[in-house]
N, C-alpha and C. Protein backbone atom coordinates (compact mmCIF):
# COMPACT_ATOMS: atom_id res chain seq x y z
N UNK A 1 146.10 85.71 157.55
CA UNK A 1 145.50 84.46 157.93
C UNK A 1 144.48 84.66 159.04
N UNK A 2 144.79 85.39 159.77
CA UNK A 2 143.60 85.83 161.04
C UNK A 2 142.41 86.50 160.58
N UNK A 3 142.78 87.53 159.23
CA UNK A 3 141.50 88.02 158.80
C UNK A 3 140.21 86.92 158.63
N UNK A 4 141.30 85.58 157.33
CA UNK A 4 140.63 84.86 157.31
C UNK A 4 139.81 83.93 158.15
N UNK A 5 140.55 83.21 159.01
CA UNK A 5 140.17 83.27 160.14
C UNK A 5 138.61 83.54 160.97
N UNK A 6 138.73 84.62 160.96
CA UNK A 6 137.83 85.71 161.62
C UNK A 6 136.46 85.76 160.57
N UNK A 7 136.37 85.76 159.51
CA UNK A 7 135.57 85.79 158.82
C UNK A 7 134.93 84.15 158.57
N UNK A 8 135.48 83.48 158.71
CA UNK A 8 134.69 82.32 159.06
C UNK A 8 133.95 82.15 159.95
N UNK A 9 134.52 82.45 161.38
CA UNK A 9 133.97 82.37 161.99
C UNK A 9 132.94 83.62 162.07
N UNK A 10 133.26 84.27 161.47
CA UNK A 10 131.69 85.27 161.75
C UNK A 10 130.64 84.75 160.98
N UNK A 11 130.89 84.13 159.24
CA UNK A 11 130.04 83.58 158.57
C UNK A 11 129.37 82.50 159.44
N UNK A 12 130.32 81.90 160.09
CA UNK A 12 129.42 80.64 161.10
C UNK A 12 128.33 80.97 161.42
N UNK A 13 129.26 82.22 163.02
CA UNK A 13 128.17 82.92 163.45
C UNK A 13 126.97 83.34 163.07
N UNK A 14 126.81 84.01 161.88
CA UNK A 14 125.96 84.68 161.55
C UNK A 14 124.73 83.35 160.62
N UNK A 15 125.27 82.59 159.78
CA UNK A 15 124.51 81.21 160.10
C UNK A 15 123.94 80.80 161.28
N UNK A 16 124.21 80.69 162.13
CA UNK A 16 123.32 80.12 163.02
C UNK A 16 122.84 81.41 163.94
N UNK A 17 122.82 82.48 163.96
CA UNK A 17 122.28 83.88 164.41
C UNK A 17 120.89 83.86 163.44
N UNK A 18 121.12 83.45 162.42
CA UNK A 18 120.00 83.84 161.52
C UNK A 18 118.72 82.95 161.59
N UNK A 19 118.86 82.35 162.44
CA UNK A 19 117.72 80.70 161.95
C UNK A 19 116.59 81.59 162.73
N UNK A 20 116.50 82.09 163.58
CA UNK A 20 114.97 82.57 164.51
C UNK A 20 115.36 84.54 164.34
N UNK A 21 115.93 85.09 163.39
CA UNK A 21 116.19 86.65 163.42
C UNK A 21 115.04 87.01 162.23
N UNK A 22 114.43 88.00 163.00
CA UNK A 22 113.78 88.38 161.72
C UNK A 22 114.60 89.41 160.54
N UNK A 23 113.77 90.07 159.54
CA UNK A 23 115.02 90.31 158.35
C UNK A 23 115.84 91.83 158.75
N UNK A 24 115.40 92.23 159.54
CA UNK A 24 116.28 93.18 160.18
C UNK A 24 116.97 93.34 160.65
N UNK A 25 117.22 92.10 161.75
CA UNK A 25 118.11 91.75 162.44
C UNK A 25 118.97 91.07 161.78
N UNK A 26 118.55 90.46 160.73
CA UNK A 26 119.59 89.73 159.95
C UNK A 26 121.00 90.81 158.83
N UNK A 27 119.64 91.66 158.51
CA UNK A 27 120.45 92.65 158.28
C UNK A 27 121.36 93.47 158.72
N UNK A 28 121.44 93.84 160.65
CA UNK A 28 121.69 94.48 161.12
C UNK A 28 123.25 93.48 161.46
N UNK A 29 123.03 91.90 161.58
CA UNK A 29 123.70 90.83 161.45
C UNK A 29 125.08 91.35 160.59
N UNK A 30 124.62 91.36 159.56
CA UNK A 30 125.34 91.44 158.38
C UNK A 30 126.47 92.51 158.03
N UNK A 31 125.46 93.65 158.40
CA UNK A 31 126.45 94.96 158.46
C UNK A 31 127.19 95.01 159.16
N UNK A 32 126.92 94.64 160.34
CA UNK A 32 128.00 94.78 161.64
C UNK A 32 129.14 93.40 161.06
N UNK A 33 128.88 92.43 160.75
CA UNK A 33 130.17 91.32 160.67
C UNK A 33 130.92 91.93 159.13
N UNK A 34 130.39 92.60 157.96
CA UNK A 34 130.86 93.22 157.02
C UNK A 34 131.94 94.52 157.77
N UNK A 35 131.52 94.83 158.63
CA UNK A 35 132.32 95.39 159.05
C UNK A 35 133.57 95.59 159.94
N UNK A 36 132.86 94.94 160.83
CA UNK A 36 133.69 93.87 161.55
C UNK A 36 135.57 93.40 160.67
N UNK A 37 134.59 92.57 159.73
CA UNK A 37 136.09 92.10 158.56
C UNK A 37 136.73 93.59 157.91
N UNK A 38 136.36 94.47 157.67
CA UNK A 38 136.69 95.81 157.05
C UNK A 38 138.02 96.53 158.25
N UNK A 39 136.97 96.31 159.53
CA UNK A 39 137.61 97.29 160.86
C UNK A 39 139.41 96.04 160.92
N UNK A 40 139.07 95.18 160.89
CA UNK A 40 140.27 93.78 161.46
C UNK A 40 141.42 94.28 160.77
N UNK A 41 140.75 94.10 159.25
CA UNK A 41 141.96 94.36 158.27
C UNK A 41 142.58 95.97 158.08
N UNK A 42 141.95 96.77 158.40
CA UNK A 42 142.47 98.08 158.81
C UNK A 42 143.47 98.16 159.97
N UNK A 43 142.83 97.61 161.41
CA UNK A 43 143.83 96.90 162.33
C UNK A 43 145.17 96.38 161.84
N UNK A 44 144.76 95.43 161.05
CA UNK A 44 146.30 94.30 160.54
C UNK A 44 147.70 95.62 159.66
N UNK A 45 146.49 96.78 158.74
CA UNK A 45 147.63 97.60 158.03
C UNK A 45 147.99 98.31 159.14
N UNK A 46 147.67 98.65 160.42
CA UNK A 46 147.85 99.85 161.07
C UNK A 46 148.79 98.96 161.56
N UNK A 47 149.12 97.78 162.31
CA UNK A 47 150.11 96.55 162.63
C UNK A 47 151.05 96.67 161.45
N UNK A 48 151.40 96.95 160.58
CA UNK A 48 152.01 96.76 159.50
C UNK A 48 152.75 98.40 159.41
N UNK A 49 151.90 99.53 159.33
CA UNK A 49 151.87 100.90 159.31
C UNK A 49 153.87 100.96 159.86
N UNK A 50 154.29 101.82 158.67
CA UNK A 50 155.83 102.15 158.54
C UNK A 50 155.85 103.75 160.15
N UNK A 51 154.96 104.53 159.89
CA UNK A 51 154.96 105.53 161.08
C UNK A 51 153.82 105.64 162.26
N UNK A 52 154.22 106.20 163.27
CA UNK A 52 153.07 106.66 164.33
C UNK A 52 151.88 106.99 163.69
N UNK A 53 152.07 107.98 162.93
CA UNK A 53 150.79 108.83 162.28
C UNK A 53 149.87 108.14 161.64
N UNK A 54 150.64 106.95 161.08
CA UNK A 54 149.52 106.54 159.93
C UNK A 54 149.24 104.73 160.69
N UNK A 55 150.06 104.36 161.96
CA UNK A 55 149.89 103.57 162.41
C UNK A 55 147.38 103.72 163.52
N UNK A 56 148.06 105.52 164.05
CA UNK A 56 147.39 106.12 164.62
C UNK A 56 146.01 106.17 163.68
N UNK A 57 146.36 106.70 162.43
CA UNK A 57 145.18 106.86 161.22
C UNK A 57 144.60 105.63 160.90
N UNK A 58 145.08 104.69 160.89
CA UNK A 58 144.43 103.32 160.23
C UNK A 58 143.71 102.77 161.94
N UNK A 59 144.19 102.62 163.08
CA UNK A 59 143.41 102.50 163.88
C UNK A 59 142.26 103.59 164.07
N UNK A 60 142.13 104.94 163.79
CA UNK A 60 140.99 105.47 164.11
C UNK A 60 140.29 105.76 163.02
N UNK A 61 140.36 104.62 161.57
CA UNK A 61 139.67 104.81 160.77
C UNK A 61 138.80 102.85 161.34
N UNK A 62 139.36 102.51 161.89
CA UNK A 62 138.98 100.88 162.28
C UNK A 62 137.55 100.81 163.38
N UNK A 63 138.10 102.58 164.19
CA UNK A 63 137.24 102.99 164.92
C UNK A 63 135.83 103.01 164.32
N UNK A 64 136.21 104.11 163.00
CA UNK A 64 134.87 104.69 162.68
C UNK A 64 133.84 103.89 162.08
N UNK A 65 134.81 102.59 161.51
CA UNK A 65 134.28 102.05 160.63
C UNK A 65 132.96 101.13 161.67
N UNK A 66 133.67 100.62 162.96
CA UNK A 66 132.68 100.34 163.45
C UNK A 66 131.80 100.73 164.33
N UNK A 67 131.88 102.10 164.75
CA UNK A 67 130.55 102.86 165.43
C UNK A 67 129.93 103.74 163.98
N UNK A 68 129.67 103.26 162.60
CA UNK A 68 129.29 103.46 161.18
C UNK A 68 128.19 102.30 161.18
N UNK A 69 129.00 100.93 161.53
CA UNK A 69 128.53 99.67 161.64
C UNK A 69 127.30 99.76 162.46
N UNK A 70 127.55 100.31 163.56
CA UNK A 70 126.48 99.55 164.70
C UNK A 70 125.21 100.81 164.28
N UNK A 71 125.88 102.10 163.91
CA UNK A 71 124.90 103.19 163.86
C UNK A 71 124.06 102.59 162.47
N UNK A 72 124.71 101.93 161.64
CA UNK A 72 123.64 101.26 160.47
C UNK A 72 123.26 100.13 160.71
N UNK A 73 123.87 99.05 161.70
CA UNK A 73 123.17 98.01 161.99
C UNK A 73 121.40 98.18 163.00
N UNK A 74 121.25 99.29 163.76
CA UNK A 74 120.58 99.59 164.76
C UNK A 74 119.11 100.19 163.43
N UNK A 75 119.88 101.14 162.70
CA UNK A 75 118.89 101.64 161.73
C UNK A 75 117.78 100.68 160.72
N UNK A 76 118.81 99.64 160.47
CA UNK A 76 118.27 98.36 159.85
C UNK A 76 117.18 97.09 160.62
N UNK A 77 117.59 97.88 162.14
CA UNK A 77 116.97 96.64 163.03
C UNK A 77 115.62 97.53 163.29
N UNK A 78 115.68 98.89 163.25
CA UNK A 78 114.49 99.44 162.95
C UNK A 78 113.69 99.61 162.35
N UNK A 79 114.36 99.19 160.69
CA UNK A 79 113.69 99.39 159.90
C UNK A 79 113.85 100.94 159.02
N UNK A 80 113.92 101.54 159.76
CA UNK A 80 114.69 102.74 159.26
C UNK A 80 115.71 102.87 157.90
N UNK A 81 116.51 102.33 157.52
CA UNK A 81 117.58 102.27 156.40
C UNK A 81 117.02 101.99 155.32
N UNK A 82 116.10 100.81 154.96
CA UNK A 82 115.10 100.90 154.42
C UNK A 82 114.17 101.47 154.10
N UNK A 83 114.13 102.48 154.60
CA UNK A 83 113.13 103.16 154.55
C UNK A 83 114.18 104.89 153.74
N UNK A 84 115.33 104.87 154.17
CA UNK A 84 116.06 106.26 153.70
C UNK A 84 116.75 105.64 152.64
N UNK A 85 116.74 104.45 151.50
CA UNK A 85 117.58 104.32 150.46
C UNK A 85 116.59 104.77 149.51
């Protein structure tokens, strides 16, 4: 329920982030709250996670997912990502 939650309110967010962003930033918008919801729910299994190890693994995959995020949100705000697909 919090995932859900959370993803509303980022859709909000990102609605009204978008009205004056140009398309890079919108993009850069996007990736980061796509991820954002990806990193949460990794969080929620690692909360759930039966051992240490894999409690440990699902948080430092929550990690990667979002310094992945910001390193492709930044690329997109450059213009850059676009430019390497």
């Amino acid at each position: 329920m919090k995932v859900l939650a959370y993803s509303a309110a980022a859709a909000g967010l990102l609605a009204l982030a978008a009205c004056n962003n140009s398309a890079g930033e919108r993009a850069e918008d996007n990736i980061e709250a796509a991820a954002e919801n990806q990193a949460d729910m990794l969080e929620e299994q690692a909360d759930n996670a039966t051992t240490e190890a894999a409690e440990d693994s699902l948080e430092n995959q929550a990690d990667n997912v979002r310094e992945a995020a910001d390193n492709m949100g930044d690329a997109a705000e450059n213009g850059s990502l676009a430019n390497n697909m």
